[in-house]
C-alpha atoms as a PDB file:
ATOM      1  CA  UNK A   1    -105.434 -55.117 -60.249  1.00  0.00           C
ATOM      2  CA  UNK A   2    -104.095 -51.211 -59.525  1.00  0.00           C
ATOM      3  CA  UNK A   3    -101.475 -49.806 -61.097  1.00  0.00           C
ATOM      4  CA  UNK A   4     -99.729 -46.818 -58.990  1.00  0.00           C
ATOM      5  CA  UNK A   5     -97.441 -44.143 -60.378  1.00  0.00           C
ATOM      6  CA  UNK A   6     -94.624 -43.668 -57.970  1.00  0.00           C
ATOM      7  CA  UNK A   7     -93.698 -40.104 -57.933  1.00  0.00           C
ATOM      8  CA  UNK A   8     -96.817 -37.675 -57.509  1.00  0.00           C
ATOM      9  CA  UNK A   9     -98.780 -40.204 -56.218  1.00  0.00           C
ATOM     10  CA  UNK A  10     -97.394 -41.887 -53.386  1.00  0.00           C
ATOM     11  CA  UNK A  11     -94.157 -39.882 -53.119  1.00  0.00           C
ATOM     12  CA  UNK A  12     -93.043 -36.617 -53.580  1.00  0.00           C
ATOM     13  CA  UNK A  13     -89.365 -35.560 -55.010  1.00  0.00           C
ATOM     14  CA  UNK A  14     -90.515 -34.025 -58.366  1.00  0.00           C
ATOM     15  CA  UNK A  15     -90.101 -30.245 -56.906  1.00  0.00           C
ATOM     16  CA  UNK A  16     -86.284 -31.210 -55.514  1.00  0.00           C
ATOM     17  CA  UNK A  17     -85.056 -33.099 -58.651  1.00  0.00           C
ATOM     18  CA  UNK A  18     -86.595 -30.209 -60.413  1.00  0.00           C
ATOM     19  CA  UNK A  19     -84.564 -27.353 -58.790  1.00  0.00           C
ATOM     20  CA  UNK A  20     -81.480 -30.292 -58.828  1.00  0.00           C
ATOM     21  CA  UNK A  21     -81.902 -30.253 -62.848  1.00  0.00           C
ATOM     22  CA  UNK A  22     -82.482 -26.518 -63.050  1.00  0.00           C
ATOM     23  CA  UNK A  23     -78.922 -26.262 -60.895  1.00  0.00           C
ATOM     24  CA  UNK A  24     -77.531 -28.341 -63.461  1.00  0.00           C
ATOM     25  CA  UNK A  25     -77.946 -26.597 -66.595  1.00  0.00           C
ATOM     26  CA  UNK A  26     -77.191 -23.454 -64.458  1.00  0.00           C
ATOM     27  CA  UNK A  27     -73.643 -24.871 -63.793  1.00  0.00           C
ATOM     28  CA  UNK A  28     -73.108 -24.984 -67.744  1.00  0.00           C
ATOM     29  CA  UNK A  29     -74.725 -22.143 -68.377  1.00  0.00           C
ATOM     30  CA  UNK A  30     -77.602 -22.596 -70.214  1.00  0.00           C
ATOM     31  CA  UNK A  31     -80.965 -21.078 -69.227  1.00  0.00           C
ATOM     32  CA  UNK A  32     -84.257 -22.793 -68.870  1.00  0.00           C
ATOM     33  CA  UNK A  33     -85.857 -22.109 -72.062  1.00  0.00           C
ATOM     34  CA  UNK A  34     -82.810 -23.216 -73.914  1.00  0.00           C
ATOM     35  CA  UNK A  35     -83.055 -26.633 -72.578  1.00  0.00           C
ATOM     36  CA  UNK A  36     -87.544 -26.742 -72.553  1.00  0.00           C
ATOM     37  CA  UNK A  37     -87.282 -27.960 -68.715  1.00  0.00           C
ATOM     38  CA  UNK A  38     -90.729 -27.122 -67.900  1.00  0.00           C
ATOM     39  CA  UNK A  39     -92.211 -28.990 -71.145  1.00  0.00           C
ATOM     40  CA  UNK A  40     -90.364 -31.663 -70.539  1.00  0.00           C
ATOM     41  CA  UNK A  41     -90.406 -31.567 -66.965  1.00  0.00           C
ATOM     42  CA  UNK A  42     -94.221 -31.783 -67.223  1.00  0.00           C
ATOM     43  CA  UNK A  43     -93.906 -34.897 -69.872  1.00  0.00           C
ATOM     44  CA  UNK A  44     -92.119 -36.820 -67.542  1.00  0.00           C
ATOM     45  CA  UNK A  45     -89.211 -37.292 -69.928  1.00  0.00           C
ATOM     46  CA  UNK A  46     -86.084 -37.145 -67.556  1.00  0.00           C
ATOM     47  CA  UNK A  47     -84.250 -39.044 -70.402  1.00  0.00           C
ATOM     48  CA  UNK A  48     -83.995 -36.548 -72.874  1.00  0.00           C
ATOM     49  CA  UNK A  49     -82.742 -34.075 -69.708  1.00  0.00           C
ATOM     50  CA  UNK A  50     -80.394 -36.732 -68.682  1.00  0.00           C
ATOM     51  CA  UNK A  51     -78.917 -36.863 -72.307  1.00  0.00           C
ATOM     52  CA  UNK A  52     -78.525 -33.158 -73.061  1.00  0.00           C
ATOM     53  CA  UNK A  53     -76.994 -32.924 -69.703  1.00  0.00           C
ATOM     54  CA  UNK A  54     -74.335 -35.995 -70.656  1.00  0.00           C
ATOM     55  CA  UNK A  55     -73.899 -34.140 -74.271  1.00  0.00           C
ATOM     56  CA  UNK A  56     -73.407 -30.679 -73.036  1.00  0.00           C
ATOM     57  CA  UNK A  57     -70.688 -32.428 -70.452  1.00  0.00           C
ATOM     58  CA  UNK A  58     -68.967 -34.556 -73.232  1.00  0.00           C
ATOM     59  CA  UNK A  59     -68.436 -31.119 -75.130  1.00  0.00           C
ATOM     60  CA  UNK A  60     -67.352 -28.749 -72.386  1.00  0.00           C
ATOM     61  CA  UNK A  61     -65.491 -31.870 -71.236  1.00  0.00           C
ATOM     62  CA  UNK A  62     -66.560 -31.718 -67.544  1.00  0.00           C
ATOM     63  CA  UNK A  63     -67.895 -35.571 -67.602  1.00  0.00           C
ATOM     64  CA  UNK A  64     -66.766 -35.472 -63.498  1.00  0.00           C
ATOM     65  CA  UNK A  65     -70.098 -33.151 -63.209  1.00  0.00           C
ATOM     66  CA  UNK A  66     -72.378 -36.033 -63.663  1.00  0.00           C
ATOM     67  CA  UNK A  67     -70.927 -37.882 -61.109  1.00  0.00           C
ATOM     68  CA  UNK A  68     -71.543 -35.079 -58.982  1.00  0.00           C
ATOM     69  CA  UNK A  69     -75.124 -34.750 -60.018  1.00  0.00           C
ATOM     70  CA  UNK A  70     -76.159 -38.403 -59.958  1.00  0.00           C
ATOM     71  CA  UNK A  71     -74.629 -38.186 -56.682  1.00  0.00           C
ATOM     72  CA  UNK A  72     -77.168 -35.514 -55.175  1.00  0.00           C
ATOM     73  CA  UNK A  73     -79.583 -37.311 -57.152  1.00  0.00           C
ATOM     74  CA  UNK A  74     -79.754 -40.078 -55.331  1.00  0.00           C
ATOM     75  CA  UNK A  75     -78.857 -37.646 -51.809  1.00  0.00           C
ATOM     76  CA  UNK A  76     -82.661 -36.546 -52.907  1.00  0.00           C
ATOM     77  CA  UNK A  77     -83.908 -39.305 -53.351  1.00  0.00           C
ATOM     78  CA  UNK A  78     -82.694 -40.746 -49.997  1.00  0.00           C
ATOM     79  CA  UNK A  79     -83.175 -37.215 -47.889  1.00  0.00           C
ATOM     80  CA  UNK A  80     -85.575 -35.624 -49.364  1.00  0.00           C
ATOM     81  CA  UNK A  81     -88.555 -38.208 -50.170  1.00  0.00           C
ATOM     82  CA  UNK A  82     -91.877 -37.271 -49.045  1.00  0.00           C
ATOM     83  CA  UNK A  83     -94.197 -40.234 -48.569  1.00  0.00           C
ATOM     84  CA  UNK A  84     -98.124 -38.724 -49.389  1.00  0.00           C
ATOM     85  CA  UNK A  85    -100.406 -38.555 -46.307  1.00  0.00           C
ATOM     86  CA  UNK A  86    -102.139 -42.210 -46.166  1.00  0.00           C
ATOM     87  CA  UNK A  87     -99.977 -44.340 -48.886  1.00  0.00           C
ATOM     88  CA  UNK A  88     -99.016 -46.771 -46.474  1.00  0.00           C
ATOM     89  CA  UNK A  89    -102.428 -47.354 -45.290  1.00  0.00           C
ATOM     90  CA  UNK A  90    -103.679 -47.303 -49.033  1.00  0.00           C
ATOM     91  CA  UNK A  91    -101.652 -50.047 -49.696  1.00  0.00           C
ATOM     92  CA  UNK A  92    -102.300 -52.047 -46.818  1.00  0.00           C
ATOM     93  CA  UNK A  93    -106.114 -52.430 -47.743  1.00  0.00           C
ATOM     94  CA  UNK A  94    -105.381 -53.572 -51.412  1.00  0.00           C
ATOM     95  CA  UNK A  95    -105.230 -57.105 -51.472  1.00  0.00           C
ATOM     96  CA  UNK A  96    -104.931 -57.772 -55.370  1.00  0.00           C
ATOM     97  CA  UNK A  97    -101.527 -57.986 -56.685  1.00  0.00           C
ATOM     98  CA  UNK A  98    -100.048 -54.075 -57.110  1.00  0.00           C
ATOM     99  CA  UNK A  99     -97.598 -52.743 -60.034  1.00  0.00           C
ATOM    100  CA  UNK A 100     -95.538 -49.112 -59.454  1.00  0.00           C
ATOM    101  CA  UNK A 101     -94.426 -47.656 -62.732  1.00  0.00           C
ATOM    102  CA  UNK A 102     -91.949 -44.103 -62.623  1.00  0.00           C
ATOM    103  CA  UNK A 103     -89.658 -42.426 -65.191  1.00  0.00           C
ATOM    104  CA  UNK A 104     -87.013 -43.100 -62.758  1.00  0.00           C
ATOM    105  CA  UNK A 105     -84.670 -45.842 -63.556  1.00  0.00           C
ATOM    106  CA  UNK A 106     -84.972 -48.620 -61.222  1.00  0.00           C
ATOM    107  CA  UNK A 107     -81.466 -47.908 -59.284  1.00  0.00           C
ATOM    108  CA  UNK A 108     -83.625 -44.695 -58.218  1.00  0.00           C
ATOM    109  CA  UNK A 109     -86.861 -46.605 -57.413  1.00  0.00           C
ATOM    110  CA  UNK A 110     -85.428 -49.153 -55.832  1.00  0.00           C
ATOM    111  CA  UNK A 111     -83.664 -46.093 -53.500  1.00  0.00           C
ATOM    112  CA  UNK A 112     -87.238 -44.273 -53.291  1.00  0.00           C
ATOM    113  CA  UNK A 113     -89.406 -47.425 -52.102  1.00  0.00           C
ATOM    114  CA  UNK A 114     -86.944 -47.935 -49.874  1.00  0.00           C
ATOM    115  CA  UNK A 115     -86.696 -44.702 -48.183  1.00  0.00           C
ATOM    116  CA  UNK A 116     -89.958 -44.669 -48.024  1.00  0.00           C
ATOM    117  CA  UNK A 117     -91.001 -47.865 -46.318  1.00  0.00           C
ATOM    118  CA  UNK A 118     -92.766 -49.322 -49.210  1.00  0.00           C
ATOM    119  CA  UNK A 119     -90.638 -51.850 -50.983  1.00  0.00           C
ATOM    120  CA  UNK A 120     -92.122 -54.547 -49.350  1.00  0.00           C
ATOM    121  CA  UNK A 121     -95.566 -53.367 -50.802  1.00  0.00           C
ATOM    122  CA  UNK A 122     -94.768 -54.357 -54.309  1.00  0.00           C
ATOM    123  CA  UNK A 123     -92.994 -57.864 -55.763  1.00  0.00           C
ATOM    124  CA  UNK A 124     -89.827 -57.152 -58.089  1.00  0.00           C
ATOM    125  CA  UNK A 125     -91.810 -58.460 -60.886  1.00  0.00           C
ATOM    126  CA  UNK A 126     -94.185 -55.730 -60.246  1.00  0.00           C
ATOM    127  CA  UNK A 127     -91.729 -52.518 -60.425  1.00  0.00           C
ATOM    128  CA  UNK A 128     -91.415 -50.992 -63.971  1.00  0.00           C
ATOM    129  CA  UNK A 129     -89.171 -48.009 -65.280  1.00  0.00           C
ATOM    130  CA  UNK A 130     -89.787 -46.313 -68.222  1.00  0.00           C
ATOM    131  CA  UNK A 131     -87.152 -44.557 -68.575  1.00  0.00           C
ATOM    132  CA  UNK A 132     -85.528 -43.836 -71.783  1.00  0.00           C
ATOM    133  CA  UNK A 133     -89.289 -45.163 -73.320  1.00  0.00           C
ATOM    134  CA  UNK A 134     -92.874 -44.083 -73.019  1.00  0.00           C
ATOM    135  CA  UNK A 135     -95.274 -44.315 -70.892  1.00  0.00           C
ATOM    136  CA  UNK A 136     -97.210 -46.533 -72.946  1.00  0.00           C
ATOM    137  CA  UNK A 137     -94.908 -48.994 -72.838  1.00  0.00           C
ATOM    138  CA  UNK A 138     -94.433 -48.546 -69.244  1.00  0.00           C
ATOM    139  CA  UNK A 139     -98.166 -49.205 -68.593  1.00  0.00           C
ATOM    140  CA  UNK A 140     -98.184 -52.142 -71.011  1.00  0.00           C
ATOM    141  CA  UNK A 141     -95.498 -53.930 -68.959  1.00  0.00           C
ATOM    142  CA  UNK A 142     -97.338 -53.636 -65.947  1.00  0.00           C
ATOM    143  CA  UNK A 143    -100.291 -54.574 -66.977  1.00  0.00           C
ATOM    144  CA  UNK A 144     -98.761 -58.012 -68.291  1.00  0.00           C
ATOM    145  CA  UNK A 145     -96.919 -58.626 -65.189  1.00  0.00           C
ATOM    146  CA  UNK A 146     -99.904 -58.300 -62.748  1.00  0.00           C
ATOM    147  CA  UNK A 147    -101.467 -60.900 -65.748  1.00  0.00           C
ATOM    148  CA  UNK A 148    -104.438 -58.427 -66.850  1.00  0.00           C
ATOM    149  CA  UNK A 149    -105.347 -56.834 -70.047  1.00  0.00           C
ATOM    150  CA  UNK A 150    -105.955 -52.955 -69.240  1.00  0.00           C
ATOM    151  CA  UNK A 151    -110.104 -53.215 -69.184  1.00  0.00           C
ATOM    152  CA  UNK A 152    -109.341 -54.946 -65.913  1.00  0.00           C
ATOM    153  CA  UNK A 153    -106.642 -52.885 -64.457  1.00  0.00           C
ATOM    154  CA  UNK A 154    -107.027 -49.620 -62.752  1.00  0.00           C
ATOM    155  CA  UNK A 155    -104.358 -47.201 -62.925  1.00  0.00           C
ATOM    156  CA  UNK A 156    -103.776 -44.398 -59.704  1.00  0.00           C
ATOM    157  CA  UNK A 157    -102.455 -41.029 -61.713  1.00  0.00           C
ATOM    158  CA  UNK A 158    -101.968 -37.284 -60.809  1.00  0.00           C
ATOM    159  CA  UNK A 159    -100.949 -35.922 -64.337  1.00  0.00           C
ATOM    160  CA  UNK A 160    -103.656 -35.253 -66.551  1.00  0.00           C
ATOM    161  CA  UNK A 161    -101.761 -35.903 -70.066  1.00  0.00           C
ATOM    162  CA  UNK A 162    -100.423 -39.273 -68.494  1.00  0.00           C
ATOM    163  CA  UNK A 163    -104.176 -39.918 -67.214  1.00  0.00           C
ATOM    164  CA  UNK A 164    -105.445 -39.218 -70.956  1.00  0.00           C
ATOM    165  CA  UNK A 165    -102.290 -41.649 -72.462  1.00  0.00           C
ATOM    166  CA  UNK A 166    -103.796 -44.323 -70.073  1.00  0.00           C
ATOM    167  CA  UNK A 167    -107.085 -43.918 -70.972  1.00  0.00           C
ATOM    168  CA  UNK A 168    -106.243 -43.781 -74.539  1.00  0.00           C
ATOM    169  CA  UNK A 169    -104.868 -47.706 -73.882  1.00  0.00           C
ATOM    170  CA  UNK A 170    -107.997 -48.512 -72.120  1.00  0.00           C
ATOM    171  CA  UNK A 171    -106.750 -48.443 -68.562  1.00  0.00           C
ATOM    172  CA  UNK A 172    -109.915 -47.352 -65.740  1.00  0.00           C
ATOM    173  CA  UNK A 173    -108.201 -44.426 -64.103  1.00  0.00           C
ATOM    174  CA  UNK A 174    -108.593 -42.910 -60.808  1.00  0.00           C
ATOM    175  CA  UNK A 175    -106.946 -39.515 -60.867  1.00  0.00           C
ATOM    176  CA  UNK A 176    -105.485 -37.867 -57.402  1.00  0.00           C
ATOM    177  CA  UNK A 177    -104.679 -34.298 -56.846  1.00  0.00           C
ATOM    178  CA  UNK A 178    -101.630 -32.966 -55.984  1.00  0.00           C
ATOM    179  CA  UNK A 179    -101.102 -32.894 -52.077  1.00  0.00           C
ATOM    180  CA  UNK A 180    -100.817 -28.725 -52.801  1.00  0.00           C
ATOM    181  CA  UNK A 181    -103.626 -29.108 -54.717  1.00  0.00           C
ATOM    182  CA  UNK A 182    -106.058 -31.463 -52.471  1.00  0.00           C
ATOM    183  CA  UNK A 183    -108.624 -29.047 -52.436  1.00  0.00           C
ATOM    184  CA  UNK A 184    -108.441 -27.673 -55.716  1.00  0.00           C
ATOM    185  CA  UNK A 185    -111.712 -28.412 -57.593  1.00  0.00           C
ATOM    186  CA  UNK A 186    -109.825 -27.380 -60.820  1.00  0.00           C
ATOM    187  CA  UNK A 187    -107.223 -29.453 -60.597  1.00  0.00           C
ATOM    188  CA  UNK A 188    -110.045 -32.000 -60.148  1.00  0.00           C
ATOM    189  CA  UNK A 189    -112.223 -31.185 -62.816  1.00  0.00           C
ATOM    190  CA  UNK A 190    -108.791 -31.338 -64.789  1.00  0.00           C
ATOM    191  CA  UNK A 191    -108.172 -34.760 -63.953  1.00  0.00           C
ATOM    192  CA  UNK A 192    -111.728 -35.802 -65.245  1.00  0.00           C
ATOM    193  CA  UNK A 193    -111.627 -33.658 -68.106  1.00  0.00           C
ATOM    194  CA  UNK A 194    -108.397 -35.983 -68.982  1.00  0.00           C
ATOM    195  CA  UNK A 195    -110.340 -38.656 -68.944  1.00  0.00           C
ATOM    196  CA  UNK A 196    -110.106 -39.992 -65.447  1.00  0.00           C
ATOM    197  CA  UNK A 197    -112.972 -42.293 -64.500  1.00  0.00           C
ATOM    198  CA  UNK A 198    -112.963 -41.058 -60.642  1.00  0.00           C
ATOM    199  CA  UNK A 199    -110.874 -38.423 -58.856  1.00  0.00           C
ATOM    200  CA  UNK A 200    -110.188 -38.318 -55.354  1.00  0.00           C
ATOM    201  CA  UNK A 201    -108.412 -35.512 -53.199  1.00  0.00           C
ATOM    202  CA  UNK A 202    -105.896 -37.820 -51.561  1.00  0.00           C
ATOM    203  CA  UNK A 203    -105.245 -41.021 -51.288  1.00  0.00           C
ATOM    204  CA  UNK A 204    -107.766 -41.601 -47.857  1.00  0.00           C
ATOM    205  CA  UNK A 205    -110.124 -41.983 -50.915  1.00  0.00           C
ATOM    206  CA  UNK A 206    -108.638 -44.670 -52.796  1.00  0.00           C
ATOM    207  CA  UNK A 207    -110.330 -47.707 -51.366  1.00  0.00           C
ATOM    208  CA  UNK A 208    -113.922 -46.123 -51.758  1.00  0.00           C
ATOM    209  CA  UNK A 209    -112.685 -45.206 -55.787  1.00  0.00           C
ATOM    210  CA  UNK A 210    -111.594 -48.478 -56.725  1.00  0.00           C
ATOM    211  CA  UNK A 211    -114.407 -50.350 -55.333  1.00  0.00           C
ATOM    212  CA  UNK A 212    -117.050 -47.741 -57.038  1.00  0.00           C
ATOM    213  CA  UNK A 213    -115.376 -48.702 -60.411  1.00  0.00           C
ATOM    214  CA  UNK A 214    -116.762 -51.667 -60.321  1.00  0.00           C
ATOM    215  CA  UNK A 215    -120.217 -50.340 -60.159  1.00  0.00           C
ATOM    216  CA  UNK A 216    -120.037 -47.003 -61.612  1.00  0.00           C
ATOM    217  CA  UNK A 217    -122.974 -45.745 -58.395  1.00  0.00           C
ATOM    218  CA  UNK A 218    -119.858 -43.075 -57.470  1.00  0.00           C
ATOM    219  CA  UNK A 219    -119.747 -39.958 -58.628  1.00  0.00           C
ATOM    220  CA  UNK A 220    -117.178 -38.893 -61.122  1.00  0.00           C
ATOM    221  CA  UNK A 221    -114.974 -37.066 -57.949  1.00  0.00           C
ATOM    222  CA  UNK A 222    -115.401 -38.090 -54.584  1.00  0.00           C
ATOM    223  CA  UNK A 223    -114.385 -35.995 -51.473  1.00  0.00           C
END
């Protein structure tokens, strides 16, 4: 049973909705370190962006802002989705059930798999949001929908704190660069320093990783 991460693993929108949220608190004039958009950029936690932006709107009483900005939000997510070199073949090899988990609410997954080609890849039951929780919990619910404890489920992650979090719960991890970062062997030696039982470069890998887990005769990256 795998376990994917949506965003930075099989898709690619993290840089636009970045410069989308940066725009935002431009527009009401705050400054980046004011709201910590890089810390919690990097945690994942778009929920604690999305209510500072709602609060700062409520008090300058510009609420018709947020329309606008879940409006290009979802523009992004529509236009400006980048499926990852060799997802849809990735998928089409794995024959065990599948679970996607994101810190997008499920509105914007659903919009993301589908611009993407890929909701047919994954059963309702099988897509989880976290947001507005943690990625514990996220994993958790996955885990018990594809019926596994998380010993027997391997999770597919690019972020090494989310890796170690994983790992932490007793997930098998297989950590994946960054498509900028493919042939980074820092960014690989990061993922395994996070705890990640395998790394790969890309996803062309991802068959050979998962199979390996179950006999450990891989090496600890492959590529």
């Amino acid at each position: 049973m795998v376990i994917f991460s949506l965003n930075g693993v099989l898709v690619e929108t993290l840089e636009a909705n970045r410069e989308l949220y940066r725009a935002a608190f431009s527009h009401f004039g705050f400054n980046l370190s004011e709201v910590r958009l890089d810390e919690l950029y990097q945690a994942r936690d778009m929920w604690s962006l999305d209510r500072r932006l709602i609060a700062i709107a409520q008090k300058l009483n510009n609420i018709d802002y947020l329309a606008h900005f879940n409006h290009r939000r979802d523009q992004i997510i529509k236009d400006q989705v980048r499926v990852h070199r060799y997802a849809v073949r990735s998928l089409a090899w794995l024959p065990q059930a599948k679970a996607i988990i994101d810190w997008l609410p499920l509105k914007q997954i659903g919009l993301l798999l589908e611009a993407s080609a890929l909701t047919t890849r994954f059963r309702s039951e099988h897509i989880i949001s976290y947001s507005g929780g943690r990625f514990e919990d996220g994993l958790m619910r996955a885990a018990k929908s594809l019926g596994r404890p998380p010993a027997l489920t391997i999770v597919v992650e690019s972020n090494p704190d989310l890796i170690a979090r994983a790992v932490a719960l007793g997930f098998k991890v297989v950590g994946i660069a960054l498509p900028t970062m493919a042939t980074d062997s820092n960014q690989l030696n990061a993922l395994s320093r996070a705890g990640a039982a395998l790394t790969v470069p890309d996803l062309r890998y991802l068959r050979l990783a998962v199979e390996s887990l179950a006999t450990r005769t891989a090496p600890r990256n492959i590529y």
